[in-house]
C-alpha atoms as a PDB file:
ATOM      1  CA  UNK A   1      13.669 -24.608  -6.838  1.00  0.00           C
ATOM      2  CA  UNK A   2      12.112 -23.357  -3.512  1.00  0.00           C
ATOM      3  CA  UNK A   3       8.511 -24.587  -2.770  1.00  0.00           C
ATOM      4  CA  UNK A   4       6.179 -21.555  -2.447  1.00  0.00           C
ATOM      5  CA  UNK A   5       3.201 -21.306  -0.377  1.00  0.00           C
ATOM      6  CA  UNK A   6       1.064 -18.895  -1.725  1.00  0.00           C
ATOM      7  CA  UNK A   7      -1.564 -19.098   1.473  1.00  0.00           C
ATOM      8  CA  UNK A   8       1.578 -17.695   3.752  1.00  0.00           C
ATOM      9  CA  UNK A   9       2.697 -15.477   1.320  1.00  0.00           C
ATOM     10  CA  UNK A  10      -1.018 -13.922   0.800  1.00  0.00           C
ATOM     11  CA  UNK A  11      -1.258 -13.659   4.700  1.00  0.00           C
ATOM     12  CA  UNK A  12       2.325 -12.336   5.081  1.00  0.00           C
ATOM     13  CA  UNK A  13       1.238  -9.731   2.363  1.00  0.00           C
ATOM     14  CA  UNK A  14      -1.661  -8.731   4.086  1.00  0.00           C
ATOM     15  CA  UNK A  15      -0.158  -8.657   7.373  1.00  0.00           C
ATOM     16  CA  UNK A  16       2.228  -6.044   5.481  1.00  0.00           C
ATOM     17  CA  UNK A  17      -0.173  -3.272   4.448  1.00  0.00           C
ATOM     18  CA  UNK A  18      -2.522  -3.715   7.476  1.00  0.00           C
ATOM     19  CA  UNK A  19       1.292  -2.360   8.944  1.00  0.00           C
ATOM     20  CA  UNK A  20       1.591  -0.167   6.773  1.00  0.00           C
ATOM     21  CA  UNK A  21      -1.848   1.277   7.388  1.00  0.00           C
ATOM     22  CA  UNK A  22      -1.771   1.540  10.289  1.00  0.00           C
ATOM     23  CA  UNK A  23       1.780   3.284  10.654  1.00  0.00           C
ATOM     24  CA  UNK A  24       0.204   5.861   8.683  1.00  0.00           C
ATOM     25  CA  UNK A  25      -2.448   6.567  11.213  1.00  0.00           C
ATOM     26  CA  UNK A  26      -4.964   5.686   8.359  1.00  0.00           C
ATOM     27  CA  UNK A  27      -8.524   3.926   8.782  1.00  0.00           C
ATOM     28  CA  UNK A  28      -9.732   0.980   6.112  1.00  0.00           C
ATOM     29  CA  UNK A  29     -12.351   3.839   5.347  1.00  0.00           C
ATOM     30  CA  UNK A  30      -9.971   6.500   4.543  1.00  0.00           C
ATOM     31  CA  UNK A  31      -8.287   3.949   2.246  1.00  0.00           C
ATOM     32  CA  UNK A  32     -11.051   2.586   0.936  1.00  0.00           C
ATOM     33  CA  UNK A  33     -12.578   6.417  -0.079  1.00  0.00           C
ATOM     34  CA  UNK A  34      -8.991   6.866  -1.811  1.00  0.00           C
ATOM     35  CA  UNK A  35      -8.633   3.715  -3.614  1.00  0.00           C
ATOM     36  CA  UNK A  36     -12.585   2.605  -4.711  1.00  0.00           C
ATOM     37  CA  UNK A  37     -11.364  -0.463  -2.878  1.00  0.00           C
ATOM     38  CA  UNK A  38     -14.709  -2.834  -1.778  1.00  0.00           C
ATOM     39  CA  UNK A  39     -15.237  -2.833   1.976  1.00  0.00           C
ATOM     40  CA  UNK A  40     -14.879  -6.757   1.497  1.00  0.00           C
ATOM     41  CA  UNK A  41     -12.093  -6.869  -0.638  1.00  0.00           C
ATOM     42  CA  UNK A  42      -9.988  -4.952   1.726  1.00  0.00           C
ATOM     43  CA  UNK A  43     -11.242  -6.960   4.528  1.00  0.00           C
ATOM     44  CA  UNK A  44     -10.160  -9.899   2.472  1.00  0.00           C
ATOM     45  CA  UNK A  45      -6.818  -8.784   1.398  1.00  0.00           C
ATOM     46  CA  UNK A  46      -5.709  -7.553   5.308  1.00  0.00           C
ATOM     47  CA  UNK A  47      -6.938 -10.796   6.624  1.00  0.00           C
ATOM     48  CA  UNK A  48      -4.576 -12.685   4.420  1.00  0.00           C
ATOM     49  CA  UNK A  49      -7.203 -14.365   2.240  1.00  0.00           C
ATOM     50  CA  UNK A  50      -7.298 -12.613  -0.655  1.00  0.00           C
ATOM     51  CA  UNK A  51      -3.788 -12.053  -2.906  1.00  0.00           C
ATOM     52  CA  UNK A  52      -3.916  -8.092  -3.593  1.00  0.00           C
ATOM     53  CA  UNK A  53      -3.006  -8.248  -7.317  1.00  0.00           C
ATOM     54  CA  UNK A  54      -3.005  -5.053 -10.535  1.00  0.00           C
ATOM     55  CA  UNK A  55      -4.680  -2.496  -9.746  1.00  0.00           C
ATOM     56  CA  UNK A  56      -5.437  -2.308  -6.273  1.00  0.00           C
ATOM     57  CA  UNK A  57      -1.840  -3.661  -5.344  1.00  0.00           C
ATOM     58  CA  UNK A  58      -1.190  -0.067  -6.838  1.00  0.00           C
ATOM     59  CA  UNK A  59      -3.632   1.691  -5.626  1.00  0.00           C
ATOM     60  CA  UNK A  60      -2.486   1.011  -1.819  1.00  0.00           C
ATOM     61  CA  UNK A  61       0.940   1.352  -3.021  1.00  0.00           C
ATOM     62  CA  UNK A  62      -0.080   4.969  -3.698  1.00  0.00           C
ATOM     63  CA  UNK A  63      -2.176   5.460  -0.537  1.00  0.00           C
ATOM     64  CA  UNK A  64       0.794   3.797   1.266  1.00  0.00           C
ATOM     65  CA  UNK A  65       3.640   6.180  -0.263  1.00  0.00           C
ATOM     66  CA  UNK A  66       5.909   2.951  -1.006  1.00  0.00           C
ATOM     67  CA  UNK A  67       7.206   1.379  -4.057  1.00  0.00           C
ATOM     68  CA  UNK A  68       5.615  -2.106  -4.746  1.00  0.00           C
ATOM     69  CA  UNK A  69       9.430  -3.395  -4.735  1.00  0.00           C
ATOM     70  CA  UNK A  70       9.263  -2.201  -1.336  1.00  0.00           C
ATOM     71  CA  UNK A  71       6.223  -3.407  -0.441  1.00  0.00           C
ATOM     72  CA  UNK A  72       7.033  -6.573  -1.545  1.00  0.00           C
ATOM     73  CA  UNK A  73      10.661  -6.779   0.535  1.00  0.00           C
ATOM     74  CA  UNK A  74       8.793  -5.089   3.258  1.00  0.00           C
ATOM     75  CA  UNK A  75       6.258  -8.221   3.422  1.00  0.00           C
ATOM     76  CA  UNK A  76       8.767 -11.278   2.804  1.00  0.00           C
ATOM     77  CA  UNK A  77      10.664  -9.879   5.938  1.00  0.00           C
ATOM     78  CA  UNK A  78      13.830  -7.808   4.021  1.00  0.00           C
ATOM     79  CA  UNK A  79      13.038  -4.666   5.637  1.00  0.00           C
ATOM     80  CA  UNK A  80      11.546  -3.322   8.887  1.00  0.00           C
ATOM     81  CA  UNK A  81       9.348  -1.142  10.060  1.00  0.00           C
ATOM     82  CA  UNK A  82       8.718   1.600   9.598  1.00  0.00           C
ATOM     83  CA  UNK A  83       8.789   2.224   5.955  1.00  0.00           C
ATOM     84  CA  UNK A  84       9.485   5.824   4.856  1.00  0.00           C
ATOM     85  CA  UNK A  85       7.607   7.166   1.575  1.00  0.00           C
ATOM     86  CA  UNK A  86       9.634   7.329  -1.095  1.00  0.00           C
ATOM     87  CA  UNK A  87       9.042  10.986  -2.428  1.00  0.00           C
ATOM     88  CA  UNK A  88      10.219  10.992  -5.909  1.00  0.00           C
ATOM     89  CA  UNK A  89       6.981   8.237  -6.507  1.00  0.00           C
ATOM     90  CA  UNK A  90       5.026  10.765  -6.963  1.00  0.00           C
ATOM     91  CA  UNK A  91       6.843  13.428  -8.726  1.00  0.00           C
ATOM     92  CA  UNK A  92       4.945  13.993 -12.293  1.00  0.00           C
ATOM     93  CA  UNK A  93       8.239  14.564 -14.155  1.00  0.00           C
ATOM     94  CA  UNK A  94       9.756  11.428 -13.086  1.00  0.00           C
ATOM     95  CA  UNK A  95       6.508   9.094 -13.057  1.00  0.00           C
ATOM     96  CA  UNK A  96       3.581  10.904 -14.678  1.00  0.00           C
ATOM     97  CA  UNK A  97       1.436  10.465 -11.506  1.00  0.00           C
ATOM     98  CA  UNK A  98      -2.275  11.191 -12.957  1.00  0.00           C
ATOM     99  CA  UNK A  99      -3.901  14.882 -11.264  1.00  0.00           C
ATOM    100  CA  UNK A 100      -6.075  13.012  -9.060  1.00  0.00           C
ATOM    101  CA  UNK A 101      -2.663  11.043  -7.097  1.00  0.00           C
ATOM    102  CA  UNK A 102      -1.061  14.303  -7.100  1.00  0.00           C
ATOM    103  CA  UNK A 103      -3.422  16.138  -5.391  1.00  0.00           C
ATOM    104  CA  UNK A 104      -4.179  13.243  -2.997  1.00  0.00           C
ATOM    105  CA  UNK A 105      -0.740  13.838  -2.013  1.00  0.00           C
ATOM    106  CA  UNK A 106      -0.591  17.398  -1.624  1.00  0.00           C
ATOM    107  CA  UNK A 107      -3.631  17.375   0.857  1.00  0.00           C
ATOM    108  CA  UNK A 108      -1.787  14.826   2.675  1.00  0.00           C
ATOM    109  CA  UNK A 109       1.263  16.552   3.060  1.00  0.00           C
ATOM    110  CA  UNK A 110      -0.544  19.891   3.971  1.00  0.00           C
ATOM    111  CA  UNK A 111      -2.140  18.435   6.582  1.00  0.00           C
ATOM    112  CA  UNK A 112       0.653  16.662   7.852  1.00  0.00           C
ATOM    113  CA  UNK A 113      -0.837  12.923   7.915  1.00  0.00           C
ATOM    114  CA  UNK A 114       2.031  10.284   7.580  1.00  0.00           C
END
């Protein structure tokens, strides 16, 4: 069975959605108004010391546009950057996404923000 380090794999995971922010052309405090993140928590999880876990692993999944399946391959080096948002996500007839997601979507597509 392979040895895991769950320090590297908390920093590689980090390390992921700082990307991922930042590919979006998103600021911690646009995330952080959209997910009810803590300031520190966030600063935490990019650094790589804090394991993002339930419900904020989500939540930035959702900010993010990705799967967490993707999220995950995109952070254990299977995929490469950029990651494309998987549209379907967030389509209520496929995955009941509550009013609030929805419409968080919807501005961001009317504005155009990636």
């Amino acid at each position: 069975m392979k040895d895991y380090n769950l320090e590297k794999e908390t920093e590689l995971l980090g390390k992921a959605l700082r990307k991922l922010r930042e590919g979006r052309g998103l600021t911690q405090e646009e995330v952080l108004k959209a997910t009810g993140i803590s300031r520190s928590t966030m600063v935490e999880i990019e650094a790589g010391k804090r394991l993002a876990r339930g419900i904020n692993l989500l939540l930035l999944c959702i900010v993010y546009e990705v799967m967490p399946q993707q999220l995950m391959e995109l952070a254990f080096k299977r995929w490469s950057y950029p990651v494309k948002p998987i549209e379907a996500f967030y389509r209520k007839h496929e995955y009941g996404a509550s009013a609030k997601e929805r419409a968080h979507v919807e501005r961001r597509r009317k504005t155009g923000k990636k």
